[in-house]
Each structure stands twice: as C-alpha cells, then as structure tokens.
N, C-alpha and C. Protein backbone atom coordinates (compact mmCIF):
# COMPACT_ATOMS: atom_id res chain seq x y z
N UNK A 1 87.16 120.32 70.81
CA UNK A 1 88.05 119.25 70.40
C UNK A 1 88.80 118.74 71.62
N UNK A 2 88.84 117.81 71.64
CA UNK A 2 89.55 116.92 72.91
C UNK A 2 91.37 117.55 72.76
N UNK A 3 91.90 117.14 73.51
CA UNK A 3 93.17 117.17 73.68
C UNK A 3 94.05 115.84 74.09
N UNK A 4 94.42 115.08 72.82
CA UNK A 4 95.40 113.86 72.85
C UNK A 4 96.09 113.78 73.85
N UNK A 5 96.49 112.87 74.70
CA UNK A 5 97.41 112.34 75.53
C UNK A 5 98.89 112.24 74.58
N UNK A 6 99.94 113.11 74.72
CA UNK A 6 101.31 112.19 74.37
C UNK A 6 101.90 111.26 74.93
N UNK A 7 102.51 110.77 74.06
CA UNK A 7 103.06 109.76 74.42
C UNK A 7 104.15 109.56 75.42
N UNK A 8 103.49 107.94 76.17
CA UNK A 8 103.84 107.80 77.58
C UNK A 8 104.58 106.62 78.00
N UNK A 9 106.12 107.02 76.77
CA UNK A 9 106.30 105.45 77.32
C UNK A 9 106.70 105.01 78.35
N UNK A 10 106.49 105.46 79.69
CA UNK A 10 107.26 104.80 81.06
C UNK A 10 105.85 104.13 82.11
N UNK A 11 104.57 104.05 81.29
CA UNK A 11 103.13 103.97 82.07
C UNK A 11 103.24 102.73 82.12
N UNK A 12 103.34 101.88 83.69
CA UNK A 12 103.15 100.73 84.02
C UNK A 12 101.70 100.42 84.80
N UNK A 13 100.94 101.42 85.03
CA UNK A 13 99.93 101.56 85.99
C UNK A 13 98.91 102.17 85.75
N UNK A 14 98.09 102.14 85.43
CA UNK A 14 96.64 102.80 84.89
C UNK A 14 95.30 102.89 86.42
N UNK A 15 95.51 104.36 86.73
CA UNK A 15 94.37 104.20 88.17
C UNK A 15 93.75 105.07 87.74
N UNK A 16 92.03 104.90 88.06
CA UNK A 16 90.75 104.94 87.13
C UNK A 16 90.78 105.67 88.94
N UNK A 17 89.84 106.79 89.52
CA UNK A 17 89.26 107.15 90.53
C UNK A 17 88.06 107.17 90.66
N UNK A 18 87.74 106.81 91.76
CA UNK A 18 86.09 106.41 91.75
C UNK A 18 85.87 106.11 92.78
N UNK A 19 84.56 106.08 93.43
CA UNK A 19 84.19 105.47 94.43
C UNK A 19 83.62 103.86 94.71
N UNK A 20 83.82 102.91 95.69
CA UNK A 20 83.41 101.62 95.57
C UNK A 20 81.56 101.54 95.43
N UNK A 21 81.23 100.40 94.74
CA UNK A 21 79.70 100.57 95.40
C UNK A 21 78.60 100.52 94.10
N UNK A 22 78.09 100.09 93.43
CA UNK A 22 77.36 100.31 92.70
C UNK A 22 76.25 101.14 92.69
N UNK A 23 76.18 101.28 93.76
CA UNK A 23 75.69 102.76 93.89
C UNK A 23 75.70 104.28 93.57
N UNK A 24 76.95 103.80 93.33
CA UNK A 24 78.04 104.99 92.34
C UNK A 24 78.17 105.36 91.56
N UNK A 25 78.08 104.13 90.80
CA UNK A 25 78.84 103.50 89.18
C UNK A 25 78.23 104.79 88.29
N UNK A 26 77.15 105.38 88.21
CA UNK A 26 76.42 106.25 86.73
C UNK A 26 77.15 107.61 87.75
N UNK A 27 77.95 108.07 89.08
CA UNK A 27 78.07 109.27 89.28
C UNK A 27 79.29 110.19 87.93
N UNK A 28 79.14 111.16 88.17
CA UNK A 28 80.40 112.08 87.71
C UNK A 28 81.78 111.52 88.39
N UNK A 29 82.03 111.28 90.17
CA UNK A 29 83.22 111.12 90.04
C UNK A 29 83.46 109.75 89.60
N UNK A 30 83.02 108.95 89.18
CA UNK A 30 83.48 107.67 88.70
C UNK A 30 83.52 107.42 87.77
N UNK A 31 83.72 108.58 86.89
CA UNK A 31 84.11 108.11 85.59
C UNK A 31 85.45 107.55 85.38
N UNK A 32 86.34 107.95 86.23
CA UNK A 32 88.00 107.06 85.73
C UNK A 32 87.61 105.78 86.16
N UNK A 33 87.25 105.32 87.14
CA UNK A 33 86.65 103.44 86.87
C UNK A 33 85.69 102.89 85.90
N UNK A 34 84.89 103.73 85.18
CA UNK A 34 84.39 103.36 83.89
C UNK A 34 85.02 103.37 82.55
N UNK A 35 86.06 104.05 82.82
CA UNK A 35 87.72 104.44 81.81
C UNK A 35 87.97 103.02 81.94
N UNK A 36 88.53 102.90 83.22
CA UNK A 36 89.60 101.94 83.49
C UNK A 36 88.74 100.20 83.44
N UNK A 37 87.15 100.53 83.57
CA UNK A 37 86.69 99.04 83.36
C UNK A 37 86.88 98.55 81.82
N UNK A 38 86.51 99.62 81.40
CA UNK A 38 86.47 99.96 79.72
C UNK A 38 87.81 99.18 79.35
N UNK A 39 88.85 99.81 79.89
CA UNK A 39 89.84 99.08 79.16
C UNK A 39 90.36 97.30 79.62
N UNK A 40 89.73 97.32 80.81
CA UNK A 40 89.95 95.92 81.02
C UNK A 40 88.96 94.89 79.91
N UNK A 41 87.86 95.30 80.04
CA UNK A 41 87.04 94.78 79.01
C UNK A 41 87.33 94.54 77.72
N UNK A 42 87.67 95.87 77.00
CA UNK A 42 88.59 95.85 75.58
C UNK A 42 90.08 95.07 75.22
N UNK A 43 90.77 94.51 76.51
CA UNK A 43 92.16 94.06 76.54
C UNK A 43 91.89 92.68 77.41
N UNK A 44 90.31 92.00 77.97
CA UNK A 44 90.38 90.79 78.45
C UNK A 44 91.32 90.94 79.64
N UNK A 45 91.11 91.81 80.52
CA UNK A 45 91.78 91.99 82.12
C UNK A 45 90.53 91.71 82.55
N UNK A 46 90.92 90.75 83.83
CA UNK A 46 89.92 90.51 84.88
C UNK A 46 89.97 90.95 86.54
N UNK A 47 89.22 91.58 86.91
CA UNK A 47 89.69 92.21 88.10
C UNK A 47 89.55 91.24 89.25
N UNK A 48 90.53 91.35 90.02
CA UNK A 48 90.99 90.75 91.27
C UNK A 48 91.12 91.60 92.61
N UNK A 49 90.36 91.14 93.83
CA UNK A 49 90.47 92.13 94.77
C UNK A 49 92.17 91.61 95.76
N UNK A 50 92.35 92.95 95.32
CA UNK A 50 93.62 92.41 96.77
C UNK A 50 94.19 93.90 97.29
N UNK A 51 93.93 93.74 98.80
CA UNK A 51 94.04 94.76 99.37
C UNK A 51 92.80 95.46 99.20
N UNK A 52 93.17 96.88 99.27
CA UNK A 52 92.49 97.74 99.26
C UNK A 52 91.88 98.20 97.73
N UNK A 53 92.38 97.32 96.95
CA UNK A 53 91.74 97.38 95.32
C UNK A 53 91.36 96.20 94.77
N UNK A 54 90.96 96.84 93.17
CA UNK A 54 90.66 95.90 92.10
C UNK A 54 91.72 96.14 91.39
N UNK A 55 92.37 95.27 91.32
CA UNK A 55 93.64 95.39 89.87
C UNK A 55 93.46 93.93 89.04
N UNK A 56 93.54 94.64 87.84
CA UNK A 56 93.61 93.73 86.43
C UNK A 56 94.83 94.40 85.94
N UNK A 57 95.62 92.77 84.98
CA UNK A 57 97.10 93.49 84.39
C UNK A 57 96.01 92.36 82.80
N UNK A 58 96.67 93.10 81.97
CA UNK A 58 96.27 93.22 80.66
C UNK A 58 97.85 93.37 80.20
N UNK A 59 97.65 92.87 78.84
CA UNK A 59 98.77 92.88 77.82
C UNK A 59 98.72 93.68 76.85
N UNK A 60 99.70 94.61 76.48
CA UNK A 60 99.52 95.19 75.63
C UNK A 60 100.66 95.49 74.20
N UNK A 61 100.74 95.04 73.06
CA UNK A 61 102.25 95.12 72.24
C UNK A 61 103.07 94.46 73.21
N UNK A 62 102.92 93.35 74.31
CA UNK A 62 104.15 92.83 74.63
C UNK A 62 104.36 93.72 75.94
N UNK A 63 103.55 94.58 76.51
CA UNK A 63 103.65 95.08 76.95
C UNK A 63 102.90 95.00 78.44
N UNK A 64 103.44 94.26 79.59
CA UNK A 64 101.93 94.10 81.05
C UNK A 64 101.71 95.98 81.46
N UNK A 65 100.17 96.28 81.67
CA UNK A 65 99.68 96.82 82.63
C UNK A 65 99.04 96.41 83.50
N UNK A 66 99.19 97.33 85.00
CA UNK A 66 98.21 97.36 85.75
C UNK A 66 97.20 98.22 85.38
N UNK A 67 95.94 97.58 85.95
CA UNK A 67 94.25 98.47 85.89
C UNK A 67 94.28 98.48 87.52
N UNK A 68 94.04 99.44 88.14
CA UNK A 68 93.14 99.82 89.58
C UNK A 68 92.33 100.66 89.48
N UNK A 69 90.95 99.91 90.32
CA UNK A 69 90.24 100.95 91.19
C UNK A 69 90.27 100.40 92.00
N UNK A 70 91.30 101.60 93.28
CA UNK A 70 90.96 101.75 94.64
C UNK A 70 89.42 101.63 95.00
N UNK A 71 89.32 101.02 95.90
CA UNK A 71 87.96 100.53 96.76
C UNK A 71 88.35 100.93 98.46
N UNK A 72 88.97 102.34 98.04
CA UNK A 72 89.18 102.84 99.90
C UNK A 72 87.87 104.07 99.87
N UNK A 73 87.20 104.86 98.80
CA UNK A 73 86.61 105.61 98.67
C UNK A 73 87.94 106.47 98.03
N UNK A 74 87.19 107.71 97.46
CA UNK A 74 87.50 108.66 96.78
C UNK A 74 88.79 109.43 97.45
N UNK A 75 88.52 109.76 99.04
CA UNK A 75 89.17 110.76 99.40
C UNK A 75 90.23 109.70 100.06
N UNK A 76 90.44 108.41 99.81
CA UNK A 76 92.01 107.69 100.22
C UNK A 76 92.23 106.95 99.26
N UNK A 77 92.10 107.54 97.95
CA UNK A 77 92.61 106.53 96.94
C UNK A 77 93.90 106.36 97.34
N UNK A 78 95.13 107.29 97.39
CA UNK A 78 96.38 106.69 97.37
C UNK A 78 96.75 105.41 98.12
N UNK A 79 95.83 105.56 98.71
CA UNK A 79 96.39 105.03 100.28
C UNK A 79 96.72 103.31 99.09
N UNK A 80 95.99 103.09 97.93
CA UNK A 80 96.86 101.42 97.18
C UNK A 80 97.95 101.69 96.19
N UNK A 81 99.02 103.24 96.78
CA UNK A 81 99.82 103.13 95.85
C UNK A 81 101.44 102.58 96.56
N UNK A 82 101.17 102.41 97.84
CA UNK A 82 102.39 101.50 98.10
C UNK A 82 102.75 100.08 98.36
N UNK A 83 101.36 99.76 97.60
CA UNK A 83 101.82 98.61 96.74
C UNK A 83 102.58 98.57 95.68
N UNK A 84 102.34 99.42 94.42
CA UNK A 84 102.93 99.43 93.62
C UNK A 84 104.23 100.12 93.66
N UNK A 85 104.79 101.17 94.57
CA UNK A 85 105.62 101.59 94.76
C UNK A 85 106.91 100.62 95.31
N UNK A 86 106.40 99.63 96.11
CA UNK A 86 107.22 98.77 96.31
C UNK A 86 107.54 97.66 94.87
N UNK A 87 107.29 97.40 94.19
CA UNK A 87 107.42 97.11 92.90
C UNK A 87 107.94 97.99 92.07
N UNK A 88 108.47 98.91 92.71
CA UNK A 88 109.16 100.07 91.66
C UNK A 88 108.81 100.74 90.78
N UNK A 89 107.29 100.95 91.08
CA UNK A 89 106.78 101.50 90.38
C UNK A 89 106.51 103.35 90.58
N UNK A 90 107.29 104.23 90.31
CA UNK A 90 106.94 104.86 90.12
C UNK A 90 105.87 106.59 89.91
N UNK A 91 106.08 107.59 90.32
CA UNK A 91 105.26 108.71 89.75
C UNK A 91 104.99 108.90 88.43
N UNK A 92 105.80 108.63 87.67
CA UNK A 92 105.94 108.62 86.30
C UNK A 92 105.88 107.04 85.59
N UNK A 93 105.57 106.25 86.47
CA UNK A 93 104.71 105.18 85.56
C UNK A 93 103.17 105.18 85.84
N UNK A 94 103.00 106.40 86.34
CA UNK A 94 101.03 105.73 86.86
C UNK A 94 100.81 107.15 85.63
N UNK A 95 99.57 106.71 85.58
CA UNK A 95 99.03 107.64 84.76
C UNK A 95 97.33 107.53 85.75
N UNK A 96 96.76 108.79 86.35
CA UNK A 96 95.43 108.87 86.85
C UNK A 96 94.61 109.08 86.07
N UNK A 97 93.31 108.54 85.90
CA UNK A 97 92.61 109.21 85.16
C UNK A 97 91.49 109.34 86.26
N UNK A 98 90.66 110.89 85.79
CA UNK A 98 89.76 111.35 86.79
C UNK A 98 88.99 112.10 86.19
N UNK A 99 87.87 112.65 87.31
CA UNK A 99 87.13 113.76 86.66
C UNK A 99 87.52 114.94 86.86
N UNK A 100 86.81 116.46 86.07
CA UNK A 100 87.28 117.29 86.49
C UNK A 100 86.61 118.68 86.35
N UNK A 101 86.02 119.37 86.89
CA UNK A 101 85.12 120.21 87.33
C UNK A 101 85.27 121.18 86.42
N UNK A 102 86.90 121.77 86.17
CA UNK A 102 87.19 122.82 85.52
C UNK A 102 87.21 122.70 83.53
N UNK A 103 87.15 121.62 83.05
CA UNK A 103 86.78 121.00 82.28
C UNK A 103 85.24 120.98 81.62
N UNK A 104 85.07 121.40 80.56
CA UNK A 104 83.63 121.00 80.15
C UNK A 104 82.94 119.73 80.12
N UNK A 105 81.99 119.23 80.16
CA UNK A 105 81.26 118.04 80.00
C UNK A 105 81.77 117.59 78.94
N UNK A 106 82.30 116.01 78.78
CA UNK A 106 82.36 115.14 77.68
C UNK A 106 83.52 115.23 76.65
N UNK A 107 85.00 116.84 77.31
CA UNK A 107 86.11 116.93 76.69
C UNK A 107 87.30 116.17 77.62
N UNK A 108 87.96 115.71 77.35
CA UNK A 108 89.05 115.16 77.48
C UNK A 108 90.41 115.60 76.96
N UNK A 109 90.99 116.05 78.44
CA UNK A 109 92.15 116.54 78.45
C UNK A 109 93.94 115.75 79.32
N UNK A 110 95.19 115.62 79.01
CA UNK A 110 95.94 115.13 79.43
C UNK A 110 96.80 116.12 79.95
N UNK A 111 96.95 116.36 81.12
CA UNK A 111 97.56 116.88 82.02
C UNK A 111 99.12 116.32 83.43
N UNK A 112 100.03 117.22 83.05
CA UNK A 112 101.21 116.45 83.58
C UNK A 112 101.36 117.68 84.57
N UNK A 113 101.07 116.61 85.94
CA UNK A 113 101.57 117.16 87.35
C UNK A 113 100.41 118.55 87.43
N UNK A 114 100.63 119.00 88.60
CA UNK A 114 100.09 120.13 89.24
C UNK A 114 99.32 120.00 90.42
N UNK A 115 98.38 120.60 90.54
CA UNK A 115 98.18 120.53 92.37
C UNK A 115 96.82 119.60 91.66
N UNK A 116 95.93 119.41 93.53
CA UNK A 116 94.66 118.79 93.20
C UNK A 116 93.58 119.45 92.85
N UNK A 117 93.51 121.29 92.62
CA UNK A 117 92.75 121.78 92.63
C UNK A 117 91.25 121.21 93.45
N UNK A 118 91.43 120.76 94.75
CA UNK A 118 90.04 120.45 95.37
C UNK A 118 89.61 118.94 95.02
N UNK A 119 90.00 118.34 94.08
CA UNK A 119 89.89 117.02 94.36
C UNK A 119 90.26 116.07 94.91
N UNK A 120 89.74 115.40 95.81
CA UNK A 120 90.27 114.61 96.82
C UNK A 120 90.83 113.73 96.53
N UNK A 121 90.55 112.58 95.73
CA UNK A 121 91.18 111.69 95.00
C UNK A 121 92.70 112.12 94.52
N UNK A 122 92.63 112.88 94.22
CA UNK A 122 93.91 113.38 93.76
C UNK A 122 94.88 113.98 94.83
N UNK A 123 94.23 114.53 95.88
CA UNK A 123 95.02 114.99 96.90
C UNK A 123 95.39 113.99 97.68
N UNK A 124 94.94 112.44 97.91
CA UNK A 124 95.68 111.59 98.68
C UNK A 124 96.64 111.10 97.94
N UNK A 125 96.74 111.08 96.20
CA UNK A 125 97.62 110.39 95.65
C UNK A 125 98.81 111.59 95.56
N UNK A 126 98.99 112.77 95.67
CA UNK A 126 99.71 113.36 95.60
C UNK A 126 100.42 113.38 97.34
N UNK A 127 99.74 113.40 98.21
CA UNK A 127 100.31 113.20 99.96
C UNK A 127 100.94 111.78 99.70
N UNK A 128 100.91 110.49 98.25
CA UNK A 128 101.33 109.65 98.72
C UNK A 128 103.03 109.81 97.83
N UNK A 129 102.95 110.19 96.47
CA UNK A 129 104.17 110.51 95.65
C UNK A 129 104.30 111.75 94.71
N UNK A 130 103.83 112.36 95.70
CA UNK A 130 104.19 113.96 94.60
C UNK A 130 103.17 114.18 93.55
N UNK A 131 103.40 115.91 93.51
CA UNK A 131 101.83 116.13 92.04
C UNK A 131 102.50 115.77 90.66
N UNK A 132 103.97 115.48 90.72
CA UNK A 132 104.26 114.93 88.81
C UNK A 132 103.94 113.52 88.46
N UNK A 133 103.04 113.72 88.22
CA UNK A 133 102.39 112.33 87.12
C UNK A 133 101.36 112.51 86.65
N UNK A 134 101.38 111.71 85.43
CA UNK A 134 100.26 112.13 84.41
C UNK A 134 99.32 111.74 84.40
N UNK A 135 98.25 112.57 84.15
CA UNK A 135 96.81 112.52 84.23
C UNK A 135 95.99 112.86 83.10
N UNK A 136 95.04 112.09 83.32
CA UNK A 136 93.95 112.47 82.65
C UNK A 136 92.41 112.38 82.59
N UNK A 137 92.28 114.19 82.28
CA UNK A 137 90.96 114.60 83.25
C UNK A 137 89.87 114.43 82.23
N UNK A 138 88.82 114.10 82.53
CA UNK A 138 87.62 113.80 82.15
C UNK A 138 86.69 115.01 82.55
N UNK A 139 86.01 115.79 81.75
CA UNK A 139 85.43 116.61 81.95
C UNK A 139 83.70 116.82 82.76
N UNK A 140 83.94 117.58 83.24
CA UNK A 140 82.34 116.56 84.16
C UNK A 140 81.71 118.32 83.81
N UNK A 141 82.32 119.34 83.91
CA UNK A 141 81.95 120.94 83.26
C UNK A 141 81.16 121.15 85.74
N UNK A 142 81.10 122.64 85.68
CA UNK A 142 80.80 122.53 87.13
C UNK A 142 79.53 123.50 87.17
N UNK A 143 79.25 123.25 88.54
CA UNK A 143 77.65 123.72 88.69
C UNK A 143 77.44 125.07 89.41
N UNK A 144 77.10 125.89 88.92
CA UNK A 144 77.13 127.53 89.01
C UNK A 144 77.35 127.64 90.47
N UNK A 145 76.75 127.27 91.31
CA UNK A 145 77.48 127.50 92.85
C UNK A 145 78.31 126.39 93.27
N UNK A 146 79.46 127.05 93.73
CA UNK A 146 80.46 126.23 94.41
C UNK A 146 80.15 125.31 95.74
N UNK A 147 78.63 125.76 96.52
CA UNK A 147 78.14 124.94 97.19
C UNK A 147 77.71 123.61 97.07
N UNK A 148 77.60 123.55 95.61
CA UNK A 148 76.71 122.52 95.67
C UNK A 148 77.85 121.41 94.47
N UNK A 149 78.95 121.37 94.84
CA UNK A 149 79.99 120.64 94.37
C UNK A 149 79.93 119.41 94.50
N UNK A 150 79.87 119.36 96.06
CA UNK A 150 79.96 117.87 97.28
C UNK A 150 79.11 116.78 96.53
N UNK A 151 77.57 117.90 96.19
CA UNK A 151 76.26 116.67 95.88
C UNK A 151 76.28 116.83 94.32
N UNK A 152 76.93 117.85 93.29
CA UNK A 152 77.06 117.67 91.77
C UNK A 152 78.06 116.68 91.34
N UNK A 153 78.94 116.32 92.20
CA UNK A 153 79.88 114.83 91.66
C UNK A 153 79.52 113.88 91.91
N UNK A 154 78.51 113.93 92.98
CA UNK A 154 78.11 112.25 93.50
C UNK A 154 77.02 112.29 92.59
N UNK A 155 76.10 113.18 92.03
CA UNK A 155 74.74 112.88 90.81
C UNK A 155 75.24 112.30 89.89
N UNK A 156 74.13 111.46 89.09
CA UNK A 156 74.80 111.02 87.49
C UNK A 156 74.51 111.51 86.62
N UNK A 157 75.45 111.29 85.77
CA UNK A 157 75.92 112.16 84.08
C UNK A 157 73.98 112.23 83.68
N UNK A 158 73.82 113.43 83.59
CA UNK A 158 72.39 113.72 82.56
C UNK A 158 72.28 112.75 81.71
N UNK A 159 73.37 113.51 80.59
CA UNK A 159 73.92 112.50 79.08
C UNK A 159 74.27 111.11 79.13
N UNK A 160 73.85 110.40 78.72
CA UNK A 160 74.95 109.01 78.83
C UNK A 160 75.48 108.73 77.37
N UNK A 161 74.86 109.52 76.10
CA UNK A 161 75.58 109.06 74.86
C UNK A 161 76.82 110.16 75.47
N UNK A 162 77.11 111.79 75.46
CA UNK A 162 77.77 112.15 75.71
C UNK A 162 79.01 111.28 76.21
N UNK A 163 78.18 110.87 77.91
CA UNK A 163 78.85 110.05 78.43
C UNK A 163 80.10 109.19 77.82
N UNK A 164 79.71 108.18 77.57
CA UNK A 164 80.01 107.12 76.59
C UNK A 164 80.90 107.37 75.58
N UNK A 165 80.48 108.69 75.16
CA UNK A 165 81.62 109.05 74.03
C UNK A 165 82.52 109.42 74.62
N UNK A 166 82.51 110.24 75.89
CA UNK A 166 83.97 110.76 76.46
C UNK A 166 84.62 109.70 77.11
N UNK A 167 83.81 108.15 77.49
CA UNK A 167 84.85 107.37 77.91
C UNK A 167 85.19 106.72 76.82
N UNK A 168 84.94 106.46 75.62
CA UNK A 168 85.75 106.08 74.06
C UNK A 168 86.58 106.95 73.27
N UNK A 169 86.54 108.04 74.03
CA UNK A 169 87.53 108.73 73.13
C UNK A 169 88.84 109.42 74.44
N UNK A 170 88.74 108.64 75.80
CA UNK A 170 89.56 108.99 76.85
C UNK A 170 90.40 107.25 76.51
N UNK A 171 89.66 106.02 76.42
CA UNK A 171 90.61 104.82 75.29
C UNK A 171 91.07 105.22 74.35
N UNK A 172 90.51 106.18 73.40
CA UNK A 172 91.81 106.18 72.33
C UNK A 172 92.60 107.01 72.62
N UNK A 173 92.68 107.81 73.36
CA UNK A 173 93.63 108.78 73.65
C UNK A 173 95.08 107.64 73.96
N UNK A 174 94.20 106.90 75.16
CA UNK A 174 95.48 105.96 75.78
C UNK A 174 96.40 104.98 74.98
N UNK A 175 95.29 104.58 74.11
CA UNK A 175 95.95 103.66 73.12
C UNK A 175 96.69 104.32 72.32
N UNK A 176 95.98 105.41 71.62
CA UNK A 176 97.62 106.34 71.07
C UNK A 176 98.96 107.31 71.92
N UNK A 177 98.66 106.84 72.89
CA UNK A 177 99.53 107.67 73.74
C UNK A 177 100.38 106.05 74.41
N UNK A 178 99.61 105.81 75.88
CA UNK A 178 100.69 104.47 76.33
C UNK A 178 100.52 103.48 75.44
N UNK A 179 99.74 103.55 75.05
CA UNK A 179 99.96 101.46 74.09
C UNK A 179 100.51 101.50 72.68
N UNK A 180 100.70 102.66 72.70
CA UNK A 180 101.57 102.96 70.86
C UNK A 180 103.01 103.03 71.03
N UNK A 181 103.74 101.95 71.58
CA UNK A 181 104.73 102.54 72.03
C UNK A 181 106.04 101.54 71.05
C-alpha cells in the first residue's frame, strides 16, 4: 500500500528530478520529471526554459504553482533553487519528488527532511537549503549489488503499466495533500 502525502499547505514549488535529454526520459531516475510533466499536462502548465530549467506555474483552487525540471543534470539540480529562493520561496514550500532505491518498485512514499542517502539530486538540493523539506520518493526497489547502482538508475523501468501507475497514484497523493487545501 502506498503511503499518502499529508497535507502541505505552505507548497509553492513542485521539483520533479531528472536528468535533461530524451534520452533519459523511460530511465528510473527520471521519474520525478514524468511526475512533474504529468501534472503540468493534467493542470494545462506549459513549460518555459529559463535559466537552468523548465518551469510551468499552473493554477490550482486559486492557488499558483511552480513545476521544475532542472536541466543542469541530476547531480546539480539545486544549483535552480536560487531562483526561487530569491522569491521567497522557501525549504518548506518546495516539495521534491524523486526516485528511490530503498523503496520497492511502483510504492510511493512521502517523506519530510533527512539526509540524501546517496542520491545526488538530492544532495545538491540539500548543499543548497538544508535536508527539511518534503519529499516524495518514488520507488524504483534496488539491484542486489551495490555496484551496479550508477548503470541500474540510468536503465528503464522493465514495467511501464507498473510504471504509470506509480506516477498516477504519486498525482493523487499531491492533489490530496498540496492542492486540497
């Protein structure tokens, strides 16, 4: 059984992690930009490059978000969060969503603060504003040797119904968590 996101009412910022490139797009770590396209698609956000990202703001109950995917690669996502920081935005208005090794395939879990456990993506956004902010991990499940980590996140999902279902049920999480507000 998945594990609901609570509710988040201070989320001005929604960052999906992933790598740029269509080359990418079917890997394990890019599932938070298939999250985060997902919801631009479902809410009519259109992505715009500026800077070092894609951000779409979408409406929600009256409510603007930002959508990003960083397009610095994986291991400098933060490096587009002082943009938004200068806008006052926040540790506790972003919400990450990512993958996550320690996680089974296709469960979805919401997690507040803690270290990067080895993910890079997560370790530049934490060198940019601290490990408290909320996340949420996408389960990718991990591959019996720890060697072969580097090249099991960049492969793509076996499953794609799996797939698919864990990025529709990582939207409703959000929608009952930030957009129910």
């Amino acid at each position: 059984m998945n594990t609901p996101i609570p509710t988040l009412t201070s989320i001005k910022l929604i960052i999906g992690l992933g790598n740029p490139g269509r080359q990418y797009y079917h890997n394990r770590h890019n599932i938070g930009f298939r999250v985060v396209e997902e919801l631009a698609k479902q809410y009519q956000g259109t992505f715009k490059k500026v800077n070092d990202m894609d951000v779409a703001q979408i409406t929600v109950n009256d409510k603007p978000y930002y959508l990003v995917m960083p397009q610095t690669f994986m291991n400098s996502s933060g490096k587009v969060l002082p943009f938004f920081t200068k806008k006052g935005i926040g540790a506790e208005n972003i919400l990450v969503i990512h993958d996550e090794l320690e996680i089974p395939f296709g469960k979805v879990k919401y997690k507040m603060g803690g270290s990067a456990k080895g993910h890079n993506g997560l370790k530049s956004i934490i060198q940019q504003i601290g490990p408290d902010f909320p996340r949420l991990a996408l389960g990718i499940g991990r591959p019996e040797n720890r060697e072969e980590v580097p090249n099991y996140v960049l492969q793509n999902f076996e499953d794609a119904f799996v797939t698919q279902v864990m990025i529709d049920d990582a939207i409703k999480s959000i929608e009952n968590s930030v957009f129910k507000q």
